[in-house]
PDB file of N, CA and C in Angstrom:
ATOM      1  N   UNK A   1       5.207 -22.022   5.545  1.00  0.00           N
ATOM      2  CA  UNK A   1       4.854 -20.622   5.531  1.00  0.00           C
ATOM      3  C   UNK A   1       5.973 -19.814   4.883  1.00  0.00           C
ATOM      4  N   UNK A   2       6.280 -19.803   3.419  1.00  0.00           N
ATOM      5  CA  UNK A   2       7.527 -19.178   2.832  1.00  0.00           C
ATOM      6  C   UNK A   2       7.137 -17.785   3.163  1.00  0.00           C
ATOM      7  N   UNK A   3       8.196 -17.053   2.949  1.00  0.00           N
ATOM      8  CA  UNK A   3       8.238 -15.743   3.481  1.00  0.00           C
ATOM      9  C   UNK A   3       9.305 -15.172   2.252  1.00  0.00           C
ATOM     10  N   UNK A   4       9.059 -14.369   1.760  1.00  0.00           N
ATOM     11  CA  UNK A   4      10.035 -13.124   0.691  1.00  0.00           C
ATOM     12  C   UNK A   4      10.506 -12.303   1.102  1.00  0.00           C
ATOM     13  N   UNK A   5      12.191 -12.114   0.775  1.00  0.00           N
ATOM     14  CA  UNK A   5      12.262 -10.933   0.886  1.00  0.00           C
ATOM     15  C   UNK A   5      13.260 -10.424  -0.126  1.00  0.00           C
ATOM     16  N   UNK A   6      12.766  -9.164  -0.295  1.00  0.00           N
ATOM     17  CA  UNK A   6      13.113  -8.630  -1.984  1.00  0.00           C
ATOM     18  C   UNK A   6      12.871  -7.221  -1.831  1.00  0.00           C
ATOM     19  N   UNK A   7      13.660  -6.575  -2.607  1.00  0.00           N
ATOM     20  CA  UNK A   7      13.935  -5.399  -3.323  1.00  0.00           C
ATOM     21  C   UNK A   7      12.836  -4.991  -4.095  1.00  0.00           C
ATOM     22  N   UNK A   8      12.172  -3.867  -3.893  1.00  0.00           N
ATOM     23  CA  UNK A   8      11.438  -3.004  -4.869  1.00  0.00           C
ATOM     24  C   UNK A   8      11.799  -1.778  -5.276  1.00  0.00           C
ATOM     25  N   UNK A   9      12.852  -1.598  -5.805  1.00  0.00           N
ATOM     26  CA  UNK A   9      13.113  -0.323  -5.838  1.00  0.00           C
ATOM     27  C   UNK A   9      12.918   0.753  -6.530  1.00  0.00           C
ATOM     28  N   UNK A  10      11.774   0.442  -7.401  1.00  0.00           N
ATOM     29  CA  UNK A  10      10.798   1.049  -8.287  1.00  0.00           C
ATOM     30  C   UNK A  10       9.294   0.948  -7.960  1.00  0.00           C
ATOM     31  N   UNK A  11       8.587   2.223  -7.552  1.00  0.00           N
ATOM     32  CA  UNK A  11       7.678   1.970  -7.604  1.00  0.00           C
ATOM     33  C   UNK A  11       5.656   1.514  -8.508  1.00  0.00           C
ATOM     34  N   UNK A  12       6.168   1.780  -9.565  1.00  0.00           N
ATOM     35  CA  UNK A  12       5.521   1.609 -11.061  1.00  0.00           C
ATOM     36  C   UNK A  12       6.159   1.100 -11.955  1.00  0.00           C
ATOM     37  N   UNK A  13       5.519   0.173 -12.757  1.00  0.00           N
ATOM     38  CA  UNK A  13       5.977  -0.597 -14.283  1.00  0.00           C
ATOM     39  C   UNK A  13       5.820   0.603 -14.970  1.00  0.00           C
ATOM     40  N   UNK A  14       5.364   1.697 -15.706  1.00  0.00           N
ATOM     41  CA  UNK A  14       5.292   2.519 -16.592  1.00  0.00           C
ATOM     42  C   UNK A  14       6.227   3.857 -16.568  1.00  0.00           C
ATOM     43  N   UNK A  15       6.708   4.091 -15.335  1.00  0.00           N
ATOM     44  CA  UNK A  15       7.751   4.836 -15.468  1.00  0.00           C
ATOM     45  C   UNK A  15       9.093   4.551 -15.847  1.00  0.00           C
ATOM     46  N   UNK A  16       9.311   3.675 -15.197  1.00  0.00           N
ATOM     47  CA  UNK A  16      10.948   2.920 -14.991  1.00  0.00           C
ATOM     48  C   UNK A  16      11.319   1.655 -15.316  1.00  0.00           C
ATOM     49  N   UNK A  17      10.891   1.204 -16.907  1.00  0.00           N
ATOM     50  CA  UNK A  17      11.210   0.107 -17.378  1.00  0.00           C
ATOM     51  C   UNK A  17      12.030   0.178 -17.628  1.00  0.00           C
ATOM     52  N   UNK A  18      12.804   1.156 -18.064  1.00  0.00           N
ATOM     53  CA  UNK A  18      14.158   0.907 -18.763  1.00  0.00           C
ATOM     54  C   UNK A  18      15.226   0.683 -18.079  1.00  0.00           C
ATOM     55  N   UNK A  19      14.915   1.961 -17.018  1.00  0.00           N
ATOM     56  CA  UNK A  19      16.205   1.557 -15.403  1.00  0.00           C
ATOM     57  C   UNK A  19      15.796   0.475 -15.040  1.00  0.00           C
ATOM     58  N   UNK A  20      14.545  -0.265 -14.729  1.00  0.00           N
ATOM     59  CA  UNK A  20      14.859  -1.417 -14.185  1.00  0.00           C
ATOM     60  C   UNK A  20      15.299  -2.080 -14.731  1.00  0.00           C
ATOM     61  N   UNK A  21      15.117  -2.620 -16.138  1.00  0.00           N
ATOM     62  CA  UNK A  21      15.912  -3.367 -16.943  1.00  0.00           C
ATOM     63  C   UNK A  21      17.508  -3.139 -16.706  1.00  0.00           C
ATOM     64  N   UNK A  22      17.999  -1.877 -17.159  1.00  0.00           N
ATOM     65  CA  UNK A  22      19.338  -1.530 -16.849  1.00  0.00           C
ATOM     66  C   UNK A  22      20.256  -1.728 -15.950  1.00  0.00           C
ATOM     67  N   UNK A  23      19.564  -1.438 -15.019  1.00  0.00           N
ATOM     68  CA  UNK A  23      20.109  -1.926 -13.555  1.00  0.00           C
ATOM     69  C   UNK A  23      19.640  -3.163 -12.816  1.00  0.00           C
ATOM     70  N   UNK A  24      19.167  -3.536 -13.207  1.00  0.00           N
ATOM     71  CA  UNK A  24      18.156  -5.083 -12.808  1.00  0.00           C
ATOM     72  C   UNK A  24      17.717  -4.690 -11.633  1.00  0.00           C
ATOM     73  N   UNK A  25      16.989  -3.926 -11.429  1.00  0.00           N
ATOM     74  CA  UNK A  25      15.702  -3.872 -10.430  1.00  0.00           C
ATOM     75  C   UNK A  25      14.681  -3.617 -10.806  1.00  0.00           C
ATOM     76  N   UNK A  26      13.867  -4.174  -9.494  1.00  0.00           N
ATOM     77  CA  UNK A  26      12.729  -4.700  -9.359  1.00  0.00           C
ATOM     78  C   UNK A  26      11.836  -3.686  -9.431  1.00  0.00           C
ATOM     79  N   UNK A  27      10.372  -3.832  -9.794  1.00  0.00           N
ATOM     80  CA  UNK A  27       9.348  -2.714 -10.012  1.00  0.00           C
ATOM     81  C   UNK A  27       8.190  -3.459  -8.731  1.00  0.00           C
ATOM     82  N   UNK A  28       7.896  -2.906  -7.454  1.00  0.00           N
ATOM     83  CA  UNK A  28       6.901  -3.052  -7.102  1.00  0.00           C
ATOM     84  C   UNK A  28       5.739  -3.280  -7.601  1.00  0.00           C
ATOM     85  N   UNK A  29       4.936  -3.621  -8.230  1.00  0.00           N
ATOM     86  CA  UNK A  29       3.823  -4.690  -8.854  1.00  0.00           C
ATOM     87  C   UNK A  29       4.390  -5.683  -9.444  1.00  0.00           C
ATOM     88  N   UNK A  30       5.479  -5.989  -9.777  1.00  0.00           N
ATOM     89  CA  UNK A  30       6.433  -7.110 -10.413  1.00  0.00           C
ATOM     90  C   UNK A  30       6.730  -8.366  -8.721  1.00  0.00           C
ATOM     91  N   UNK A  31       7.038  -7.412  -7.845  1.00  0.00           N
ATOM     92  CA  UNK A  31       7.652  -8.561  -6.779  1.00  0.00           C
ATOM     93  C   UNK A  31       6.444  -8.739  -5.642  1.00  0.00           C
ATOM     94  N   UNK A  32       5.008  -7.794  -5.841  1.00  0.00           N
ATOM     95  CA  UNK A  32       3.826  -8.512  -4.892  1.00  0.00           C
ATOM     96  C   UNK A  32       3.129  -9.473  -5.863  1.00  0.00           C
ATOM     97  N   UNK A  33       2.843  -9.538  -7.327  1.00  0.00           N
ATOM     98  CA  UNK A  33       2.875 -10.347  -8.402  1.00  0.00           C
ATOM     99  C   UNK A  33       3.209 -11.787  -7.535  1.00  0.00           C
ATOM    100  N   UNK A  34       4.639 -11.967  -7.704  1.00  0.00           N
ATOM    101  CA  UNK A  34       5.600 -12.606  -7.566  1.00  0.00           C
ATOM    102  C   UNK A  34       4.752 -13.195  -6.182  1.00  0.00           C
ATOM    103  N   UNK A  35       5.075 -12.919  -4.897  1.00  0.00           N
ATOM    104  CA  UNK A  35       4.637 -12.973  -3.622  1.00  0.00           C
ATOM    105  C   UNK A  35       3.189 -13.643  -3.507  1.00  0.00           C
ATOM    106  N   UNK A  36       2.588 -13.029  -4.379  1.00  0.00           N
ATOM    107  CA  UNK A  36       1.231 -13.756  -4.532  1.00  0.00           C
ATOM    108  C   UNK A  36       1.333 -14.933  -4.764  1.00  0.00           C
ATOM    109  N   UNK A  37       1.988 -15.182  -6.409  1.00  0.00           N
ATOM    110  CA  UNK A  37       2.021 -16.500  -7.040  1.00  0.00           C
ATOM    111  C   UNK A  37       2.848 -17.416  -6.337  1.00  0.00           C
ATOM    112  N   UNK A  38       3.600 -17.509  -5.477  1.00  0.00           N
ATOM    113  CA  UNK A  38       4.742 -17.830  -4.412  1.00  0.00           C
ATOM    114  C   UNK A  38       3.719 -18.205  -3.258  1.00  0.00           C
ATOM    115  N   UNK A  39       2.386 -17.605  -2.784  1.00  0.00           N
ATOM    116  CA  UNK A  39       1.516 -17.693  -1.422  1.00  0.00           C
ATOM    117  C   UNK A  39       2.421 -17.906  -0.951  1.00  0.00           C
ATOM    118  N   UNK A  40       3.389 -16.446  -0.695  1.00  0.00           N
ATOM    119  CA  UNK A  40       3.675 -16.187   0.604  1.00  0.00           C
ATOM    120  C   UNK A  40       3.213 -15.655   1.643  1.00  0.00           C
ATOM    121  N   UNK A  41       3.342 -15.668   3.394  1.00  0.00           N
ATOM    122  CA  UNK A  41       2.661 -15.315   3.873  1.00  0.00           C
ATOM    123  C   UNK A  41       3.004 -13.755   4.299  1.00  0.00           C
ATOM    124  N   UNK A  42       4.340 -13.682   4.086  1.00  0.00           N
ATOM    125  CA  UNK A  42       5.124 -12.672   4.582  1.00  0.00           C
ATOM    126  C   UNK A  42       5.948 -12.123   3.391  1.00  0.00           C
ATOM    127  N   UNK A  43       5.698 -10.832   3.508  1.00  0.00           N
ATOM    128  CA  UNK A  43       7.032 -10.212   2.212  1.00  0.00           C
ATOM    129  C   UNK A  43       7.243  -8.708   3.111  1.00  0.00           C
ATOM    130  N   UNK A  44       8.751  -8.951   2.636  1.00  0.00           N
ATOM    131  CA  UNK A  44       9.523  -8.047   3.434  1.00  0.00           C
ATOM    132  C   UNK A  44      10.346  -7.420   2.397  1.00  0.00           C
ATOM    133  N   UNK A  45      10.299  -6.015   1.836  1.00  0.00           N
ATOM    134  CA  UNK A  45      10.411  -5.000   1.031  1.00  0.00           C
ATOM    135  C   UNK A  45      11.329  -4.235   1.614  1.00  0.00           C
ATOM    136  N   UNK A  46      12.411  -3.905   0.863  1.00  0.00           N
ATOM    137  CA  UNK A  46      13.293  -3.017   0.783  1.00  0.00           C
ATOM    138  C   UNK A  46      14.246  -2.550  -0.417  1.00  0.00           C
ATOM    139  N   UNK A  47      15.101  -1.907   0.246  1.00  0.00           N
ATOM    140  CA  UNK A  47      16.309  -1.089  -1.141  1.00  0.00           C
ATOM    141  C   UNK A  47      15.195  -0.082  -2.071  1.00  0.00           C
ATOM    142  N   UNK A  48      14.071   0.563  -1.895  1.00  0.00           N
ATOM    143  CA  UNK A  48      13.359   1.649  -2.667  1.00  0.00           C
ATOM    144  C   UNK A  48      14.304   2.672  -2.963  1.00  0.00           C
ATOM    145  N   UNK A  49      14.058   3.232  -4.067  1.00  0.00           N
ATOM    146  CA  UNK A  49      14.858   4.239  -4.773  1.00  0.00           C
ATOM    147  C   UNK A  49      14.522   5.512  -3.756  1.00  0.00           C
ATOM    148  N   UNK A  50      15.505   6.108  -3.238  1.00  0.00           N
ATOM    149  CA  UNK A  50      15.373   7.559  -2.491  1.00  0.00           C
ATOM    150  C   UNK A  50      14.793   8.469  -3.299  1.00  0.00           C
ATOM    151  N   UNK A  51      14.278   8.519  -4.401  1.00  0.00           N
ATOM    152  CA  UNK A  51      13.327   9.431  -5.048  1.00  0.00           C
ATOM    153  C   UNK A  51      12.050   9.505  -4.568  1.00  0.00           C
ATOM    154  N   UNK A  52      11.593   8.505  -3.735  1.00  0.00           N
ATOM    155  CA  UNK A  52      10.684   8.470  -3.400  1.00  0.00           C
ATOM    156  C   UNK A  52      10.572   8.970  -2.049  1.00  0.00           C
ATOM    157  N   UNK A  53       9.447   9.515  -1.484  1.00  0.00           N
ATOM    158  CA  UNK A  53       9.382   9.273  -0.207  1.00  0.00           C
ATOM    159  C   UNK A  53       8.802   8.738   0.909  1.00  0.00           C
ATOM    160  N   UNK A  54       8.946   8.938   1.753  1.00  0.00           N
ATOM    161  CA  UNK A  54       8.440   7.562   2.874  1.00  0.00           C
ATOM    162  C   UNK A  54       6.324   7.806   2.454  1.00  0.00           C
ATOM    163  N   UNK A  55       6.188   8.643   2.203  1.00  0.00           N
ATOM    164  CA  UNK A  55       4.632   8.875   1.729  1.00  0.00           C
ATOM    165  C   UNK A  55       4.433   8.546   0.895  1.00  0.00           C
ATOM    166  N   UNK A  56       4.986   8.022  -0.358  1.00  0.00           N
ATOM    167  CA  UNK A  56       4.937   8.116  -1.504  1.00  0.00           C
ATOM    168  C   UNK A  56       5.035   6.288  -2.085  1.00  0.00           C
ATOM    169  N   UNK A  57       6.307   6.346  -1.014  1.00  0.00           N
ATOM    170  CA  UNK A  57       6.087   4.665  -1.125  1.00  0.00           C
ATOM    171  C   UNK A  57       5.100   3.652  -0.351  1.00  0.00           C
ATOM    172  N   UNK A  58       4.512   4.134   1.432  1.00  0.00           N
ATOM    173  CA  UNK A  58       2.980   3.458   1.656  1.00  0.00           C
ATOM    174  C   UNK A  58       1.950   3.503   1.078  1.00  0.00           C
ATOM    175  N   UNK A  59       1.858   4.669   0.199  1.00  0.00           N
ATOM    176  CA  UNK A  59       0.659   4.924  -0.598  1.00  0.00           C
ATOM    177  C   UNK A  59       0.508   3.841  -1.908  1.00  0.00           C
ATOM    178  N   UNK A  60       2.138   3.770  -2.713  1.00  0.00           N
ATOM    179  CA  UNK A  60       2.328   2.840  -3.384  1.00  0.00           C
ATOM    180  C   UNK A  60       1.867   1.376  -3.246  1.00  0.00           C
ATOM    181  N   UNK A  61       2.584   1.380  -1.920  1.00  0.00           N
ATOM    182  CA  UNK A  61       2.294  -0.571  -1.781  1.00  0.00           C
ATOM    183  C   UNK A  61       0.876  -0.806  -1.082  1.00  0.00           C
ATOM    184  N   UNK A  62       0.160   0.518  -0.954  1.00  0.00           N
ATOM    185  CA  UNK A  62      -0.972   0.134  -0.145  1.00  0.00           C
ATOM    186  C   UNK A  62      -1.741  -0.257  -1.852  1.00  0.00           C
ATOM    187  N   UNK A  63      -1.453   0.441  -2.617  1.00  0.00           N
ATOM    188  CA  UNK A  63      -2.240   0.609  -3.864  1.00  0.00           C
ATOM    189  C   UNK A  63      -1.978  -0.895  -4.680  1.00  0.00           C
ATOM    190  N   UNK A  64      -0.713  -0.630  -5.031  1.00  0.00           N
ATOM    191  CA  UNK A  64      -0.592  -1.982  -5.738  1.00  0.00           C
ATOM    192  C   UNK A  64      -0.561  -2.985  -4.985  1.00  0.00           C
ATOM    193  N   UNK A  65      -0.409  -3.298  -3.791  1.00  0.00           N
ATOM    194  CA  UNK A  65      -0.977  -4.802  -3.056  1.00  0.00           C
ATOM    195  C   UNK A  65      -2.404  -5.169  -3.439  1.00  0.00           C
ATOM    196  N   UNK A  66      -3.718  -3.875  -3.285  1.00  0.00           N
ATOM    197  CA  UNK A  66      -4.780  -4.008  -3.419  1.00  0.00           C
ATOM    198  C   UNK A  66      -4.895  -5.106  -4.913  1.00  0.00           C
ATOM    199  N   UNK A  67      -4.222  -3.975  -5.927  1.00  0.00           N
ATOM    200  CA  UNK A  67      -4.189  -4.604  -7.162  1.00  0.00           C
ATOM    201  C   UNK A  67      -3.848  -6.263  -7.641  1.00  0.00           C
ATOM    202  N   UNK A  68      -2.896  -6.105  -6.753  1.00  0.00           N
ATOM    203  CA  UNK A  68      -2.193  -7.003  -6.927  1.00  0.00           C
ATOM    204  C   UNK A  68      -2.665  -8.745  -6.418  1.00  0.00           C
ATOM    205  N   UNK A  69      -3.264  -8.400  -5.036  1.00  0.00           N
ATOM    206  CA  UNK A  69      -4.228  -9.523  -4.897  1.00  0.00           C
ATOM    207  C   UNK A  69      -3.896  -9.922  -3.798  1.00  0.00           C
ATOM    208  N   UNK A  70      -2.812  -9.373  -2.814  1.00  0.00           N
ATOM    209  CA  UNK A  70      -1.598  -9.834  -1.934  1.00  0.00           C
ATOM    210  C   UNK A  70      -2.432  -9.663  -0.441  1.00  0.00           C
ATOM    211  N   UNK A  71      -2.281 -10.948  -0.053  1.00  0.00           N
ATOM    212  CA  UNK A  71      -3.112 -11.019   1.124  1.00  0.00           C
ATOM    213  C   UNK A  71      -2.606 -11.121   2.331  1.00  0.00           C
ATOM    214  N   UNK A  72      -0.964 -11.654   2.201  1.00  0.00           N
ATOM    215  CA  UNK A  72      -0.080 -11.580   2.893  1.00  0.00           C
ATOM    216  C   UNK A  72       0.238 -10.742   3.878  1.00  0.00           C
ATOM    217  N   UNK A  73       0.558 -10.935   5.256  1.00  0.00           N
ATOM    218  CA  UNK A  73       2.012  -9.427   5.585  1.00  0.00           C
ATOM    219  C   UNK A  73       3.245  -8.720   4.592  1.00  0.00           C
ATOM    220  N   UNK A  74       3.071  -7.538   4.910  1.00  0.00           N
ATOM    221  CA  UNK A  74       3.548  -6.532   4.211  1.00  0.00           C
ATOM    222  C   UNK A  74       4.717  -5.668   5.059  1.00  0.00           C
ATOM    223  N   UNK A  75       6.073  -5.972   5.244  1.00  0.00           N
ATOM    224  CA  UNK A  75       7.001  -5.686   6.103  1.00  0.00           C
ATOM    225  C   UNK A  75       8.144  -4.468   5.254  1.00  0.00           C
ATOM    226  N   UNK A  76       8.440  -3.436   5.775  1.00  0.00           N
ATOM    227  CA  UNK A  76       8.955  -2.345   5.097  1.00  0.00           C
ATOM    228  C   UNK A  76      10.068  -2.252   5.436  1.00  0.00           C
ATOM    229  N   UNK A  77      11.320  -2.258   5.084  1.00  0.00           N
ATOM    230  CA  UNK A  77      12.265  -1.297   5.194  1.00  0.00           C
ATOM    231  C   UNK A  77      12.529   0.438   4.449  1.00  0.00           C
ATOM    232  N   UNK A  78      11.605   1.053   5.455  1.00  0.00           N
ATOM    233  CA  UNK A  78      12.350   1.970   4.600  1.00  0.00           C
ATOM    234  C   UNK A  78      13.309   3.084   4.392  1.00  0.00           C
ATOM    235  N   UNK A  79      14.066   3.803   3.568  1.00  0.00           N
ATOM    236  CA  UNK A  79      15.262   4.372   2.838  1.00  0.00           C
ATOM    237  C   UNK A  79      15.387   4.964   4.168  1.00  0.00           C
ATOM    238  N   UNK A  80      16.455   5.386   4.764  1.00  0.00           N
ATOM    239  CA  UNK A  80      17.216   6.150   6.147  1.00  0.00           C
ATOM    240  C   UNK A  80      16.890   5.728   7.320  1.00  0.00           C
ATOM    241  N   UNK A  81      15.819   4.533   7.133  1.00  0.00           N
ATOM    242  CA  UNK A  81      15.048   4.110   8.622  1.00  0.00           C
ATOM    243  C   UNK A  81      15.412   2.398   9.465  1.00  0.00           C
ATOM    244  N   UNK A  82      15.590   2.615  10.528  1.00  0.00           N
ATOM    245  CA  UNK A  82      15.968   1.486  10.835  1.00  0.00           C
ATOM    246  C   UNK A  82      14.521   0.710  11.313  1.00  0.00           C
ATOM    247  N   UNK A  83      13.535   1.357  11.204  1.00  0.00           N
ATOM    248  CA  UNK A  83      12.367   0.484  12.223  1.00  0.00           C
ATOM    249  C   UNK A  83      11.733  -0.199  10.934  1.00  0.00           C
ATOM    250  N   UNK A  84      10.828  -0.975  11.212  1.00  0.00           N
ATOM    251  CA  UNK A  84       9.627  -1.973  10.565  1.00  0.00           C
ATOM    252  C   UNK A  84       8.529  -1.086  10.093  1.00  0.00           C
ATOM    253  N   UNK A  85       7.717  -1.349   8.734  1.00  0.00           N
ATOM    254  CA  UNK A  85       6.627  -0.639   8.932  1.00  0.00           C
ATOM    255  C   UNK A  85       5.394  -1.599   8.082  1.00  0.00           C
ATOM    256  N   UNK A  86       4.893  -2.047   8.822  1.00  0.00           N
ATOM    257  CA  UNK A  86       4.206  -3.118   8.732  1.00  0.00           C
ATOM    258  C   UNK A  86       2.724  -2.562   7.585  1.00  0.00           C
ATOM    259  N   UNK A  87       2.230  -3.055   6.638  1.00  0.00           N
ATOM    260  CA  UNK A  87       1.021  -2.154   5.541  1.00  0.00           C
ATOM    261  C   UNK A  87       0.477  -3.067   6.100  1.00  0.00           C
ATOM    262  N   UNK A  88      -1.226  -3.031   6.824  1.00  0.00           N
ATOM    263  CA  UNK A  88      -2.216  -3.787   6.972  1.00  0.00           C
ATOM    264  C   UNK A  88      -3.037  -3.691   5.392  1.00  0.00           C
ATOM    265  N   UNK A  89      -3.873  -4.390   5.467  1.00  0.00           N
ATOM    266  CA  UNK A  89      -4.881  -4.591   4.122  1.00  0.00           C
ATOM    267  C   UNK A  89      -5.710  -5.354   4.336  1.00  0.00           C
TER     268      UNK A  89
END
């Protein structure tokens, strides 16, 4: 039962190719992609860019998981928060 855990700290491929390239981070549809092709059962997400906000990024991973195909658990860290925030789907 592999389990991921990884950095998304971008939330779209079309905005922030270049910073991610630049800085080598990750674009959320790049690492549930990943997670999929991996059948993992569990992926555990963190380090999101503070540009975002805590609304901005469930809405995200609720969206691109759909896309994405990810059938898995969906485990959050997110930016200032110490608790879990688990995305059902």
């Amino acid at each position: 039962m592999p389990c991921l855990i990884h950095e998304a700290t971008f939330l779209s491929n079309d905005e922030t190719s270049e910073l991610a390239v630049k800085h080598r981070h990750c674009r959320l549809p790049d690492v549930l992609l990943m997670a999929e092709e991996l059948e993992c059962r569990t992926l555990i997400l963190g380090h999101f860019s503070t540009r975002y906000s805590h609304e901005q990024i469930l809405e995200a991973v609720e969206s691109e998981r759909a896309q994405a195909g990810y059938k898995g658990e969906v485990l959050l860290a997110l930016p200032g928060e110490m608790a879990q925030h688990r995305v059902e789907g």
